[in-house]
C-alpha atoms as a PDB file:
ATOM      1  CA  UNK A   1      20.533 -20.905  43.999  1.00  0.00           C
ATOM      2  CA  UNK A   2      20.223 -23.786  47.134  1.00  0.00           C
ATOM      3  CA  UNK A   3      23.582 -25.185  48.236  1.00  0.00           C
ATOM      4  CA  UNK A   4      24.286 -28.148  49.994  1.00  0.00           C
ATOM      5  CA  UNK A   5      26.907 -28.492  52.669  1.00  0.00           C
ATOM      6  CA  UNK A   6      29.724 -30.717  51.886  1.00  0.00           C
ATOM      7  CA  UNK A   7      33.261 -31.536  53.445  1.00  0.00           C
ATOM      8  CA  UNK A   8      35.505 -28.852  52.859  1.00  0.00           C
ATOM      9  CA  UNK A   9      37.558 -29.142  49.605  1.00  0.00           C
ATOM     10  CA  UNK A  10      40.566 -27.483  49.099  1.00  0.00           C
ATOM     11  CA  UNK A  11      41.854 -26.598  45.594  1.00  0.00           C
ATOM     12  CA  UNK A  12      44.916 -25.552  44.599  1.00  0.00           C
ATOM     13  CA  UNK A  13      44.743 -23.814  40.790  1.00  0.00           C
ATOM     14  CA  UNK A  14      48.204 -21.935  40.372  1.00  0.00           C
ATOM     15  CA  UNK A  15      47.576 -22.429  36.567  1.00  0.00           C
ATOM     16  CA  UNK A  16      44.272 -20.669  36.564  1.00  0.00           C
ATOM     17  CA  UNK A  17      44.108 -19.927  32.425  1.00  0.00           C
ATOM     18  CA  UNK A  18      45.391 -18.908  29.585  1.00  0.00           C
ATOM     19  CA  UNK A  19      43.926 -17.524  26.083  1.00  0.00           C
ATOM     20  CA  UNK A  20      41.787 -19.735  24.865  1.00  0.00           C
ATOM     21  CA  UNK A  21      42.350 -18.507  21.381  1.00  0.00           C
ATOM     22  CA  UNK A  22      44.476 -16.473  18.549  1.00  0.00           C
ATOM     23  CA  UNK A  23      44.321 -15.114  15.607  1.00  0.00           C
ATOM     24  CA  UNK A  24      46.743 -16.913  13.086  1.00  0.00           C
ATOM     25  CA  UNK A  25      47.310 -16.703   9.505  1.00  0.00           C
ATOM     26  CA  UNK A  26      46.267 -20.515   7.446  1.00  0.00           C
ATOM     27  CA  UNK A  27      48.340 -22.234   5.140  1.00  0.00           C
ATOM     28  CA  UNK A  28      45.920 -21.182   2.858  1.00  0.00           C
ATOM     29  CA  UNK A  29      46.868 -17.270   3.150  1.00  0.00           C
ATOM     30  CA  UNK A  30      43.095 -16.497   4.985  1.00  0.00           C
ATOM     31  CA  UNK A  31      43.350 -14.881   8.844  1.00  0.00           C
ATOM     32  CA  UNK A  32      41.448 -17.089  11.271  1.00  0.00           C
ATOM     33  CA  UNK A  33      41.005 -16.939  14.896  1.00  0.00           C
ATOM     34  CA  UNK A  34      41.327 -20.405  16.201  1.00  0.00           C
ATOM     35  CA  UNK A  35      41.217 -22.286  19.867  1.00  0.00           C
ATOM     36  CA  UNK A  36      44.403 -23.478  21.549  1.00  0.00           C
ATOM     37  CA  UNK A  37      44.884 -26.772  22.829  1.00  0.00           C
ATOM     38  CA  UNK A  38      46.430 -27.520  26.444  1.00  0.00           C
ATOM     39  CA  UNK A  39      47.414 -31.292  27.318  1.00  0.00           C
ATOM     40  CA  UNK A  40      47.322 -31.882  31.430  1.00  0.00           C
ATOM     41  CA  UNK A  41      47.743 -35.355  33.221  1.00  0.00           C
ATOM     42  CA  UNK A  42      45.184 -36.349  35.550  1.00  0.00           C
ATOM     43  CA  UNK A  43      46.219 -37.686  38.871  1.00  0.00           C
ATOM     44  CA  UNK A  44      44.362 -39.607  41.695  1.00  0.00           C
ATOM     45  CA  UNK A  45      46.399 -40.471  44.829  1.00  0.00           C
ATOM     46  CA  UNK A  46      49.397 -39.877  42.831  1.00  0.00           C
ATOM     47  CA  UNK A  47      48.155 -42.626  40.314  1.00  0.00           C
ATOM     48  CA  UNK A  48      48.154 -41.792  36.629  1.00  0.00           C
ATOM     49  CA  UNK A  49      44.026 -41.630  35.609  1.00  0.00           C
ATOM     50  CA  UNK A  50      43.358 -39.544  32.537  1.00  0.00           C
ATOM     51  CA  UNK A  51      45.504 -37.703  29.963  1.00  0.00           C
ATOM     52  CA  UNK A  52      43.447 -34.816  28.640  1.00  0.00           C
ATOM     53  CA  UNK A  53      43.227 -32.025  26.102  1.00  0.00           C
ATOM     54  CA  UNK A  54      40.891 -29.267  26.572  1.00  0.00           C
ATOM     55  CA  UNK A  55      40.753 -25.179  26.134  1.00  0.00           C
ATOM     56  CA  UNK A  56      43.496 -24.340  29.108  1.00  0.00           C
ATOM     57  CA  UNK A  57      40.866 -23.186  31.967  1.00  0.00           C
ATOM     58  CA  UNK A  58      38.628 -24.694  34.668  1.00  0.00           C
ATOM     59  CA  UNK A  59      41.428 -27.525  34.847  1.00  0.00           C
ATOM     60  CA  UNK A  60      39.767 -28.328  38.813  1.00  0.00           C
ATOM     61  CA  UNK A  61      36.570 -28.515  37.472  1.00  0.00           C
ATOM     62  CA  UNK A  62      37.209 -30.460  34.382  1.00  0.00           C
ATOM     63  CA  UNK A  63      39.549 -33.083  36.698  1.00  0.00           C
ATOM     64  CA  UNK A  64      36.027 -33.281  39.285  1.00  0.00           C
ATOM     65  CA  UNK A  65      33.946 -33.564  36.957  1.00  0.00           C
ATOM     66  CA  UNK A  66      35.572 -36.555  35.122  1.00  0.00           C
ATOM     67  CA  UNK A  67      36.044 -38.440  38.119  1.00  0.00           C
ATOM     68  CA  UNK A  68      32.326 -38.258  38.810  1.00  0.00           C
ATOM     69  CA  UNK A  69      31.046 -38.930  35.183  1.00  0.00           C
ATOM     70  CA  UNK A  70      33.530 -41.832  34.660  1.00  0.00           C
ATOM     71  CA  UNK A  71      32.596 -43.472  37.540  1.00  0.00           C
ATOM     72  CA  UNK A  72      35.485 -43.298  39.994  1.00  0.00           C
ATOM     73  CA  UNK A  73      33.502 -41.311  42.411  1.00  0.00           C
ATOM     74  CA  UNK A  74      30.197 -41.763  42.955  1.00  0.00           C
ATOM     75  CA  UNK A  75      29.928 -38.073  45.217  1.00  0.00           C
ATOM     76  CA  UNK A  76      32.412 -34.832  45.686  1.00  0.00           C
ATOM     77  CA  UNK A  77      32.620 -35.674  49.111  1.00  0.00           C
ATOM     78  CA  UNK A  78      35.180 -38.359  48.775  1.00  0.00           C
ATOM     79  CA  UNK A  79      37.550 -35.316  47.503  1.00  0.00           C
ATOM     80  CA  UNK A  80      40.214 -33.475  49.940  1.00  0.00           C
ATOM     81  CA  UNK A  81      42.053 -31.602  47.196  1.00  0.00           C
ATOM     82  CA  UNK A  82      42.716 -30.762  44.011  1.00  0.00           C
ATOM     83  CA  UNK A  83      45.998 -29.098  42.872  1.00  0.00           C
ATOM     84  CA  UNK A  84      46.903 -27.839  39.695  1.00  0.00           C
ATOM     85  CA  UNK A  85      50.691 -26.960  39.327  1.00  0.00           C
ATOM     86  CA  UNK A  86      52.299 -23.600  37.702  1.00  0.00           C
ATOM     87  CA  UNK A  87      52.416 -24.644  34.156  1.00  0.00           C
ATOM     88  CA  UNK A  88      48.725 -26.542  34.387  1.00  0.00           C
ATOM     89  CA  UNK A  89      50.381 -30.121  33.333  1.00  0.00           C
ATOM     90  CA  UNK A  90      49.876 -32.077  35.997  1.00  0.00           C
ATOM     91  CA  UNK A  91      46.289 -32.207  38.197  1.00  0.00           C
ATOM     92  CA  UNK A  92      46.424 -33.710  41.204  1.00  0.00           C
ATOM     93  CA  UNK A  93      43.495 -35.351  43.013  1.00  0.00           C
ATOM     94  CA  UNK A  94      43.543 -36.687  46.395  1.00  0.00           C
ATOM     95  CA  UNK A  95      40.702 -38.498  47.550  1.00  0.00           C
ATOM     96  CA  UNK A  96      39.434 -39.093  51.744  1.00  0.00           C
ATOM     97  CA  UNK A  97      40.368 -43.352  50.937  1.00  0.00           C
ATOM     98  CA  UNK A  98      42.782 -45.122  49.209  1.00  0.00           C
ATOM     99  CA  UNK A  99      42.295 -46.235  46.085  1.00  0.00           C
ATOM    100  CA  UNK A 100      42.493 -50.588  45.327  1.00  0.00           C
ATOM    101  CA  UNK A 101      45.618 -51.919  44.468  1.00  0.00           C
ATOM    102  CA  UNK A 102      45.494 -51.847  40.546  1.00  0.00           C
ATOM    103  CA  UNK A 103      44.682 -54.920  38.697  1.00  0.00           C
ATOM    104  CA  UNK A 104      46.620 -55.135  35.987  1.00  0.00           C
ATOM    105  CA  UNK A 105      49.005 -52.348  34.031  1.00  0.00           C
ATOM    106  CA  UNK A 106      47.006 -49.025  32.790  1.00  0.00           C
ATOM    107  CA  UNK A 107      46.207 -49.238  29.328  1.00  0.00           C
ATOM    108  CA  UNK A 108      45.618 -46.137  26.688  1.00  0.00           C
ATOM    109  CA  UNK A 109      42.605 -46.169  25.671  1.00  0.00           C
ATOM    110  CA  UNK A 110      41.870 -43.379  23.177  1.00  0.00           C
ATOM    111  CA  UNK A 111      38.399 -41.385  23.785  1.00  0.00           C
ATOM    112  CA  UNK A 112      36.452 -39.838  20.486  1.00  0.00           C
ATOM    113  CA  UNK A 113      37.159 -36.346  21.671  1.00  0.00           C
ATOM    114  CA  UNK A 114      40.225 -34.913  21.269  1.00  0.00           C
ATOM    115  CA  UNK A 115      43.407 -36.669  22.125  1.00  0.00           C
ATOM    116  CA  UNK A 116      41.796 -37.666  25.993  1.00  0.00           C
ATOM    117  CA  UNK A 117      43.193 -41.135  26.828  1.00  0.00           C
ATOM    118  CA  UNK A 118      41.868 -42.664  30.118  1.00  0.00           C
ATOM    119  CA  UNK A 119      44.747 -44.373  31.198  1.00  0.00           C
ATOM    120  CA  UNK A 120      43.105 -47.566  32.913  1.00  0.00           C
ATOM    121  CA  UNK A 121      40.977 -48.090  36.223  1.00  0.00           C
ATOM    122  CA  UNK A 122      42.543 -48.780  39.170  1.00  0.00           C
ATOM    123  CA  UNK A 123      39.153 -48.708  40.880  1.00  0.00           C
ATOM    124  CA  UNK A 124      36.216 -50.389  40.613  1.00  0.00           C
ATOM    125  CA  UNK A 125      33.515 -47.781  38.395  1.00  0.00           C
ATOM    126  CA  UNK A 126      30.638 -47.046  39.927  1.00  0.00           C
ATOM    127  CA  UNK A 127      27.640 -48.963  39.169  1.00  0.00           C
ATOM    128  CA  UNK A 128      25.218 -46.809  36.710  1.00  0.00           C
ATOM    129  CA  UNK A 129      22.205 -45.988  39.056  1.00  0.00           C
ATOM    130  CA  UNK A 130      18.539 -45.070  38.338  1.00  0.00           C
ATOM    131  CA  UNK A 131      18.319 -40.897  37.998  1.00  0.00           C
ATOM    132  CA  UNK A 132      15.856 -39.070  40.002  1.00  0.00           C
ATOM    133  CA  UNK A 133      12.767 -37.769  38.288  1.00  0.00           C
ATOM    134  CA  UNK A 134      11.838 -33.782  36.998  1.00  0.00           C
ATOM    135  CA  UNK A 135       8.958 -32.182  35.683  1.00  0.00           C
ATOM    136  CA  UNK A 136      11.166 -30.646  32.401  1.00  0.00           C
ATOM    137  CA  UNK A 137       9.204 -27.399  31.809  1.00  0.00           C
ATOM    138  CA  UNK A 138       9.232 -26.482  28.135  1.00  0.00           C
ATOM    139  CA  UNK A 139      10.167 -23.122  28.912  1.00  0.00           C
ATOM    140  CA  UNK A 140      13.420 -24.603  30.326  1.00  0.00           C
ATOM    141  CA  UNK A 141      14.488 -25.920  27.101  1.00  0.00           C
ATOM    142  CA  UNK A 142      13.465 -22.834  24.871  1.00  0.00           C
ATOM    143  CA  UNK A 143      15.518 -21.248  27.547  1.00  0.00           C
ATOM    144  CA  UNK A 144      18.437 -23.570  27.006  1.00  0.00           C
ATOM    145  CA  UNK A 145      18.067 -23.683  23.139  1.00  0.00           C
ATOM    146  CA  UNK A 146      17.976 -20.085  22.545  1.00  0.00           C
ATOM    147  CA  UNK A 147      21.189 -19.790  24.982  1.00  0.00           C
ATOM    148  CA  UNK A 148      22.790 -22.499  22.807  1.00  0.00           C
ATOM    149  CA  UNK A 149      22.109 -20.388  19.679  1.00  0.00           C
ATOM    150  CA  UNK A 150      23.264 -17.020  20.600  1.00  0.00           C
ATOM    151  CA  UNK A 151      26.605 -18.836  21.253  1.00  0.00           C
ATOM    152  CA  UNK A 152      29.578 -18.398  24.410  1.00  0.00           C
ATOM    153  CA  UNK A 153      32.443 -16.104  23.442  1.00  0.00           C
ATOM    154  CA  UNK A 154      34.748 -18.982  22.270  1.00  0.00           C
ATOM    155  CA  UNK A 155      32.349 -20.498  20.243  1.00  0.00           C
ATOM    156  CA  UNK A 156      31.887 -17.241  18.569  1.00  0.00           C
ATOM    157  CA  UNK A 157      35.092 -16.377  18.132  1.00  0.00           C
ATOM    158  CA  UNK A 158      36.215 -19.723  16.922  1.00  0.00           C
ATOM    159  CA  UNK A 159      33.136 -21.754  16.103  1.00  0.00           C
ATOM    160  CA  UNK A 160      35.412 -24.724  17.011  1.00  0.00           C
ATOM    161  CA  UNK A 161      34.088 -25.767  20.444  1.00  0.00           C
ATOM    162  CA  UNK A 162      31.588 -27.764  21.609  1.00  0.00           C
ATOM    163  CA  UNK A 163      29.347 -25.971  24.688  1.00  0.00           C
ATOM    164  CA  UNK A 164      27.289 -27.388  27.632  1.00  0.00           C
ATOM    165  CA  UNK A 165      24.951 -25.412  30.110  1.00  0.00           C
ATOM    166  CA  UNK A 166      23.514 -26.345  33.704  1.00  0.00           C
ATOM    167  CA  UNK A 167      20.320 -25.270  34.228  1.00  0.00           C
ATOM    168  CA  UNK A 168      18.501 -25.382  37.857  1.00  0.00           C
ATOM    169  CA  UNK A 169      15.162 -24.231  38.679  1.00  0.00           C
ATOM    170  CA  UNK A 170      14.232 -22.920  34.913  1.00  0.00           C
ATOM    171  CA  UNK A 171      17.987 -20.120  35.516  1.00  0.00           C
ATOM    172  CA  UNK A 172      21.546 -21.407  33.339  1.00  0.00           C
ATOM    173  CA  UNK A 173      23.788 -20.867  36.141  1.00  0.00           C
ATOM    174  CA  UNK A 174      26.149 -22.257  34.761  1.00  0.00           C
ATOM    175  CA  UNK A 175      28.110 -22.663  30.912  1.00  0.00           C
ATOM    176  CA  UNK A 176      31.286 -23.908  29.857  1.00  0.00           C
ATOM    177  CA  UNK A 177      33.155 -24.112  26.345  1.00  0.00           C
ATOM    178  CA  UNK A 178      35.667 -26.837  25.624  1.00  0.00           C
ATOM    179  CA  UNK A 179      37.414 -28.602  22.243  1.00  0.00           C
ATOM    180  CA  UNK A 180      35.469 -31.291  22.827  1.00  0.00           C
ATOM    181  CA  UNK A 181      32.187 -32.155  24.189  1.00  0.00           C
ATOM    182  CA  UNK A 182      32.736 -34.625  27.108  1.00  0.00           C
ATOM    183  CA  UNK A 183      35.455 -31.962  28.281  1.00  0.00           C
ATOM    184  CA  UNK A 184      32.663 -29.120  28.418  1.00  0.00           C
ATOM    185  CA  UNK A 185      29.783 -31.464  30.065  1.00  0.00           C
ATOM    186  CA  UNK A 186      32.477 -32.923  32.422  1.00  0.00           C
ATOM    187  CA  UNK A 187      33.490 -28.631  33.397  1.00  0.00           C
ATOM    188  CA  UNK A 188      29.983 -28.283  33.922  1.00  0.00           C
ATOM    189  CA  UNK A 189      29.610 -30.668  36.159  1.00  0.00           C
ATOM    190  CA  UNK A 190      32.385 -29.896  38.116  1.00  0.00           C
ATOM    191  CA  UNK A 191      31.213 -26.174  38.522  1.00  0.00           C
ATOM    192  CA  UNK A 192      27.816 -27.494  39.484  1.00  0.00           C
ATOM    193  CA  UNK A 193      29.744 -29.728  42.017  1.00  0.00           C
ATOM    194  CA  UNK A 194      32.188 -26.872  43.716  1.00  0.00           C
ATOM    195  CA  UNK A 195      29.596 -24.556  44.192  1.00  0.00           C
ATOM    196  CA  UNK A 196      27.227 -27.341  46.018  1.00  0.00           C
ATOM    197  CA  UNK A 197      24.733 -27.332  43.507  1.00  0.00           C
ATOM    198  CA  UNK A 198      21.735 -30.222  43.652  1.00  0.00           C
ATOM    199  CA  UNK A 199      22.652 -32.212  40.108  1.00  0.00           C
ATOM    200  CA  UNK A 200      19.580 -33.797  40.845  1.00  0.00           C
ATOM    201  CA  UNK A 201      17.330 -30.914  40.410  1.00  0.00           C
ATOM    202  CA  UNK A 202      19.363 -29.910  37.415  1.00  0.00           C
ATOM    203  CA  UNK A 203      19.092 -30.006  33.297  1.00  0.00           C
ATOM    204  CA  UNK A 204      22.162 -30.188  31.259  1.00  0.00           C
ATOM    205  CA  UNK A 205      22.460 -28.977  27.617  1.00  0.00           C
ATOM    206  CA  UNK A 206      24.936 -30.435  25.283  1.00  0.00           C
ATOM    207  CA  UNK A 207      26.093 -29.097  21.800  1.00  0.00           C
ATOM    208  CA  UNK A 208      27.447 -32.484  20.815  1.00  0.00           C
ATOM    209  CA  UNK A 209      26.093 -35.625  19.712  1.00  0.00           C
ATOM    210  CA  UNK A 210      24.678 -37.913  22.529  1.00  0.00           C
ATOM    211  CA  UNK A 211      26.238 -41.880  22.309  1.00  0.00           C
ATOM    212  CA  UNK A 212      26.357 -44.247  24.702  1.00  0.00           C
ATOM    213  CA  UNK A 213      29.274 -42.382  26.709  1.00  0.00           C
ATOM    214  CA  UNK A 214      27.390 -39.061  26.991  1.00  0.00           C
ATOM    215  CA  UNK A 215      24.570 -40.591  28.045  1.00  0.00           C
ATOM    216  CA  UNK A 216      26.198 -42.628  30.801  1.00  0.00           C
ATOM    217  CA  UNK A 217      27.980 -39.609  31.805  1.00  0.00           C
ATOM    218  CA  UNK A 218      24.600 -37.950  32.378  1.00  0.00           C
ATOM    219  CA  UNK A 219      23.609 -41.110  34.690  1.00  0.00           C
ATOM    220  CA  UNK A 220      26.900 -40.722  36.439  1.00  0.00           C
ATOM    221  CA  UNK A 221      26.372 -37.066  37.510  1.00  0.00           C
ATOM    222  CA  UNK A 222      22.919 -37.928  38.171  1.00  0.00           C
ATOM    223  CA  UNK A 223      21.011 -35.492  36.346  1.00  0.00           C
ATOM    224  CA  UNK A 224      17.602 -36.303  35.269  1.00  0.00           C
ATOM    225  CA  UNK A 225      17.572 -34.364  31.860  1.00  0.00           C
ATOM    226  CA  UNK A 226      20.071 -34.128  28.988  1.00  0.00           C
ATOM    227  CA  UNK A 227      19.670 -32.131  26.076  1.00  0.00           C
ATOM    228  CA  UNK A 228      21.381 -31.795  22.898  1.00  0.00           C
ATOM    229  CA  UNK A 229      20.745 -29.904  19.746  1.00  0.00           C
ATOM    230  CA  UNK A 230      22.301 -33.327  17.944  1.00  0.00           C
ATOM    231  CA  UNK A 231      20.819 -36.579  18.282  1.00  0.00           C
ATOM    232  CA  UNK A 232      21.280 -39.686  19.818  1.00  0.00           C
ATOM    233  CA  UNK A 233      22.421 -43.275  19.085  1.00  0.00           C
ATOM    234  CA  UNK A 234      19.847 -46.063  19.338  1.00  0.00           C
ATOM    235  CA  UNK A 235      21.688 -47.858  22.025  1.00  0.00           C
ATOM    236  CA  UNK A 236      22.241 -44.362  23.811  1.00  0.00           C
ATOM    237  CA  UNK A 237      18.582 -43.925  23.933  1.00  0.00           C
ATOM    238  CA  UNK A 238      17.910 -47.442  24.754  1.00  0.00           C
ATOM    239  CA  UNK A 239      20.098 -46.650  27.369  1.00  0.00           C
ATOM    240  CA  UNK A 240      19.011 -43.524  29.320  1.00  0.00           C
ATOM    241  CA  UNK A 241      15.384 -45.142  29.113  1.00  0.00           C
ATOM    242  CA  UNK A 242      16.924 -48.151  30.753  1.00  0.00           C
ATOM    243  CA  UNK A 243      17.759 -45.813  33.728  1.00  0.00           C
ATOM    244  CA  UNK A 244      15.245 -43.205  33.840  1.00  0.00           C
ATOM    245  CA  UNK A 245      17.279 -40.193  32.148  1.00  0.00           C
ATOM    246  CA  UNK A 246      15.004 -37.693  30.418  1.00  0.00           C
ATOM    247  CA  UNK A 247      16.651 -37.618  26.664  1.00  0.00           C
ATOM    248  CA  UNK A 248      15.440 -34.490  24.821  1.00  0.00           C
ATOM    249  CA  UNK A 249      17.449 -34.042  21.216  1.00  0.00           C
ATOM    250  CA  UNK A 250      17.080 -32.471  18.057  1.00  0.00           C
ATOM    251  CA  UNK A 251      16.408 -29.024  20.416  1.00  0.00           C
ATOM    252  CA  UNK A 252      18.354 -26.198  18.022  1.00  0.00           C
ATOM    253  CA  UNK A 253      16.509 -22.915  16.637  1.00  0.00           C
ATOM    254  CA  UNK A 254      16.705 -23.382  12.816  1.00  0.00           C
ATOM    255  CA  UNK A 255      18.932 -21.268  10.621  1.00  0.00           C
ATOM    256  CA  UNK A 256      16.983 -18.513   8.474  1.00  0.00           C
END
């Protein structure tokens, strides 16, 4: 796997995680094993950014990776730390420059995952850029599909949680599980990130549907190919034409 150098980054993760599922009786009298939800707050410069709620692991990764997908980074570099405290509440990003003086007052704004709320922009997003090209090999996305059907341990234990891979250079090297879908592309991403991984020269496979915010996620990172076994929206598609980003859905092995 090639690495770039990048400033050093220090993280903090006295969290670390917890089980990311039990086995609980329903009100309906059948045993179930189920996922368990963790809430965590996430910080930038000691200014309220995100609220999220996600499987309770990868907290660093998941708070990187949003920052770069929503825009209020446009590289890891312009990290210096990350710190997760004890009880995995509270992330705390500090970035190498200030951040603008707000605006206006954050406002909620409920995502269609979970409960995540992105509590306002106090920055300026990054402009959506055109994403550099790949020659997708079809063995890459067999690859990719059949990894997506044999299912990660949560997803088998649960079948409750939504799954995305990175894929570089035709090897998954990496694969996260999360309630909800932007959660596991943004963990992805920030795994990708921390261990100085070229997004450029990498494919991403998502278990979710692709809209308009997955796709511009995918610009964000700058990866040049998104998968999904689900499909997308028309404006999503109109979209990641718009800017170059190799949509490839409707990529599951059928049920027999």
């Amino acid at each position: 796997m090639e690495k770039r150098s990048t400033p050093s980054l220090q993280i903090t993760d006295r969290f670390g995680a917890q089980a990311a599922f039990a086995s609980l009786r329903l009100p309906d009298g059948t045993e179930a094993t189920v996922p368990a939800e963790h809430a965590a707050a996430i910080y930038v410069n000691e200014q309220p950014a995100f609220r999220v709620v996600c499987t309770p692991a990868l907290l660093p990764q998941l708070a990187l990776g949003r920052l770069l997908t929503e825009g209020w980074i446009a590289s890891a570099d312009e990290v210096e730390q990350i710190a997760v405290c004890a009880e995995g509440a509270k992330v705390q990003v500090y970035l190498r420059h200030p951040l603008p003086t707000r605006r206006a007052a954050a406002q909620e704004v409920a995502s269609c995952c979970t409960d995540n709320i992105a509590l306002g922009s106090p920055v300026e997003l990054q402009p959506l850029r055109p994403v550099p090209g790949l020659a997708l090999q079809p063995e890459w996305v067999q690859t990719l599909t059949a990894a997506m059907h044999a299912g990660l341990p949560l997803y088998r234990a649960t079948r409750a949680v939504h799954s995305c891979f990175v894929l570089h250079k035709g090897e998954i090297v990496f694969a996260c599980e999360d309630l909800g879908r932007h959660n596991a592309l943004d963990k992805a991403v920030g795994c990708a990130v921390l261990a100085g991984l070229p997004l450029a020269e990498c494919v991403l496979y998502t278990s979710g549907r692709v809209p308009l915010d997955m796709v511009r996620k995918a610009i964000r990172a700058g990866v040049p190919v998104l998968v999904s076994k689900s499909m997308p929206t028309v404006q999503s598609a109109e979209l990641a034409a718009e800017y170059g980003l190799q949509l490839v859905c409707g990529r599951k092995i059928p049920k027999v």
